[in-house]
Each structure stands twice: as C-alpha cells, then as structure tokens.
Protein backbone atom coordinates (compact mmCIF):
# COMPACT_ATOMS: atom_id res chain seq x y z
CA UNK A 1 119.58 85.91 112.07
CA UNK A 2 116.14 87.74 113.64
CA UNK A 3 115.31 90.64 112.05
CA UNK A 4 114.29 93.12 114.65
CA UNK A 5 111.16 95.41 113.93
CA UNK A 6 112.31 98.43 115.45
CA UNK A 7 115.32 98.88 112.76
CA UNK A 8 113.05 98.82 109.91
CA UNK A 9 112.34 101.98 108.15
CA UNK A 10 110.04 104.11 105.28
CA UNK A 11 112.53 105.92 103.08
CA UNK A 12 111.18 108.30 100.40
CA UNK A 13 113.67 110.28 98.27
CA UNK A 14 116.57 108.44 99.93
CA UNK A 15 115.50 110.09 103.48
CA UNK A 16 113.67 108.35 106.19
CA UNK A 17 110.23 109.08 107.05
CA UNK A 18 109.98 110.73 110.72
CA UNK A 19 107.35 108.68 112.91
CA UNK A 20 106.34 105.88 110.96
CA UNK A 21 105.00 102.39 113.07
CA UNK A 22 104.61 100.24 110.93
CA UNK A 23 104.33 98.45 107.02
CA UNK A 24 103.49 95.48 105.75
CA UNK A 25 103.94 93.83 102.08
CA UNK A 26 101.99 91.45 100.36
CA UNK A 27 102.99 90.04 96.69
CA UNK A 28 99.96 88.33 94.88
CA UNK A 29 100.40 85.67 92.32
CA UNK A 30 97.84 84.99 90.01
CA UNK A 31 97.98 81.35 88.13
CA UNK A 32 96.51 80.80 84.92
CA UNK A 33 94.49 77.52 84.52
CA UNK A 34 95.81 75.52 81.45
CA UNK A 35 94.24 72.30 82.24
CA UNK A 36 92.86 70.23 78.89
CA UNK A 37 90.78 67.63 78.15
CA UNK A 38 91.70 64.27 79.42
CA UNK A 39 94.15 65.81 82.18
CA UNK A 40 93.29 64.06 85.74
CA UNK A 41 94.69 66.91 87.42
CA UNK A 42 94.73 70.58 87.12
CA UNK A 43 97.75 71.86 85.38
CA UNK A 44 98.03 75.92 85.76
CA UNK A 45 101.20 77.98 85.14
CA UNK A 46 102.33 80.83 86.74
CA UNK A 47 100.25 84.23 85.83
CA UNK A 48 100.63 87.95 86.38
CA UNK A 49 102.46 89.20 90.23
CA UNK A 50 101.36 92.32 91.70
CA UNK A 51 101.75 93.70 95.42
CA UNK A 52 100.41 95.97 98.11
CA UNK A 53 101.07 97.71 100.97
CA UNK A 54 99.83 99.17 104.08
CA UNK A 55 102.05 102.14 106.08
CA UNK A 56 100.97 103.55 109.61
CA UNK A 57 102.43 106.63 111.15
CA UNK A 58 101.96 109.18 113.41
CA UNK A 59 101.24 112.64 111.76
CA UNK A 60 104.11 114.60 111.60
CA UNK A 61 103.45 118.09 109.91
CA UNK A 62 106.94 119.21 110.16
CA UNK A 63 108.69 116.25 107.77
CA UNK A 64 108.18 117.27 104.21
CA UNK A 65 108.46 113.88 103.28
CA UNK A 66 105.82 112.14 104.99
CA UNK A 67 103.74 114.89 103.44
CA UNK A 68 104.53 114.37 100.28
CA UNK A 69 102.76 110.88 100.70
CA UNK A 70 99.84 112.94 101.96
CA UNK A 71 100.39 115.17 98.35
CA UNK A 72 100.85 112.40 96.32
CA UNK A 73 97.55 110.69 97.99
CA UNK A 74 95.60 113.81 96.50
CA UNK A 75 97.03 114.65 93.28
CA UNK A 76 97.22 110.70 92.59
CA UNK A 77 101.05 110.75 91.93
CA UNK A 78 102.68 107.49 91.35
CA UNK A 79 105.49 107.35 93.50
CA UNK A 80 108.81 105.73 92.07
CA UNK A 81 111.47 105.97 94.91
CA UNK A 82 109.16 104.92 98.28
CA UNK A 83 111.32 102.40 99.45
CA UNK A 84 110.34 99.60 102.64
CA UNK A 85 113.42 98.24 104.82
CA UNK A 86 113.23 95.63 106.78
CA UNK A 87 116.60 96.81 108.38
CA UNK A 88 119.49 98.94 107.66
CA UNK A 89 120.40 97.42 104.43
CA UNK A 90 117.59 95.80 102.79
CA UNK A 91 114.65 96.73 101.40
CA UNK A 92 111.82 96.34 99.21
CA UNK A 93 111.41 98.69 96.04
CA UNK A 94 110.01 99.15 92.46
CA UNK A 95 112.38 98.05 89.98
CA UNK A 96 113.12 101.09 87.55
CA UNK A 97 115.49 98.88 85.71
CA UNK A 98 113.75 96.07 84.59
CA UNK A 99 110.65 98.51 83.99
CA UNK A 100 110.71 102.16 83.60
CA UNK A 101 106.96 102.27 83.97
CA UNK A 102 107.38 100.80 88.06
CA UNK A 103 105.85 102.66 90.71
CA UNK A 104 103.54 102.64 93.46
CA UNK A 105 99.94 104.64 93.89
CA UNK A 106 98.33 105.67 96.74
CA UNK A 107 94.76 103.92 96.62
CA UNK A 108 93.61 105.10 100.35
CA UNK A 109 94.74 107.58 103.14
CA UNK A 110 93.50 107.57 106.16
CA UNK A 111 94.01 110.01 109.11
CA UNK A 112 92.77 108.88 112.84
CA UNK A 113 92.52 111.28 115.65
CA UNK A 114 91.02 111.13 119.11
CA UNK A 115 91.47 112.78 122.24
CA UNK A 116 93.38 109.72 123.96
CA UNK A 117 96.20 109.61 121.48
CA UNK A 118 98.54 111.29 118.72
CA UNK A 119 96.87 111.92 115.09
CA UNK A 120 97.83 108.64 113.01
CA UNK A 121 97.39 108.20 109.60
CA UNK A 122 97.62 104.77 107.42
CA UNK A 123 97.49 104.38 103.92
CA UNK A 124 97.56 102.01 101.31
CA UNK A 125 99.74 101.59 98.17
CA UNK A 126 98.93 98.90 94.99
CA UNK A 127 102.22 98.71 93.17
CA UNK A 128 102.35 99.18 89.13
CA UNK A 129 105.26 97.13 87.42
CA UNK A 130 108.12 95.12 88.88
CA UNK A 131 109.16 94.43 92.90
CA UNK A 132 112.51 94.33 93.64
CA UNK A 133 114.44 92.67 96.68
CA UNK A 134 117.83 94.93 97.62
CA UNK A 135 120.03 93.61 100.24
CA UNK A 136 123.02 96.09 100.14
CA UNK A 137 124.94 93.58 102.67
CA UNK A 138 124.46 90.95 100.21
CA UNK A 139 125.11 92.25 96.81
C-alpha cells in the first residue's frame, strides 16, 4: 500500500496543526567501535539512537496550536505530545512509557516572508529520549 502525502498530518495536543506542508524524520544511529587486537575486520556494536526533524508551514496566527510551537521555540519548552503521521492512523512520537524524560526541543525557527507568497515558517526539532512507531490500524 502507497502512502499518500497529502493525508499526513502535525498533531500537537491531540489536535491537528492548521496549514502545515510538510515534515520529515531522520533517526541517527551511532555504533561504537569494539574492534581488538588481532581482529581482521572491524567489529562495532550498536551505540546510542537519536532523531530529528524538520516541519514547514504556512503561518497561521489564528491556530493556537501552531503557536504554541512558535512559544515553545522561545521559552525553550520541550514538547512531549508533538506527534508526526504519516496518515490517519500512524504516527511517529516520543515514547513517555518506556521513558518519562522523552520529548522533543525546538533547536531553530524560522519564519520566511516575501511579497510573492504566504509567510512560511520551518523549524527544527532534536528529540530527547525514546522514538516510538504507533500504527493504530495495526495494534
């Protein structure tokens, strides 16, 4: 099954985020080099995971939510319930259960204007603690 851009959302607070364009996810994985003398090959093991993401919308001053990642941008609030589908039921989220600690920061916030389109803004978020995959469909 294709997964179809235009049915994925940004969901803060359980709401959706009004005029958002687009969000991407990256998870990093670090490996640790364990390699000894006399191996012929390196030998590393699996290290420390961490992830970021980037979010582009058009500036909407009448949703409180998508100012409240404008807020939490300023005040440097780690956000615990920002949540990325990729469609109607499944999503990408910090995972409160395995670790309390979990959230995400807002590292940079940009807003764009020009006189040839809408006021944009993109920011991006470095995750603290653990990723989790949801798929509600697929419990």
């Amino acid at each position: 099954m294709e997964l179809l851009g235009r049915l994925a959302e940004i969901v803060l607070d359980g709401v959706a985020i009004a005029r958002m364009r687009s969000w991407n996810l990256t998870i990093n994985g670090e490996v640790i080099d364990v390699t000894e003398f006399g191996d012929t090959w390196v030998n590393n093991q699996g290290g420390i995971r961490s992830f970021t993401s980037s979010i582009e919308g058009m500036m909407d001053l009448a949703d409180s939510n998508q100012d409240a990642l404008r807020i939490a941008a300023e005040d440097g609030t780690k956000l615990t319930t920002l949540e990325l589908y990729v469609d109607g039921t499944s999503y990408f989220a910090v995972d409160l259960i395995s670790d309390t600690t979990s959230g995400m920061y807002i590292t940079s916030y940009t807003v764009t204007s020009d006189n040839k389109s809408v006021v944009s803004f993109t920011m991006t978020v470095v995750g603290t603690g653990t990723l989790a995959w949801h798929d509600l469909a697929h419990p």
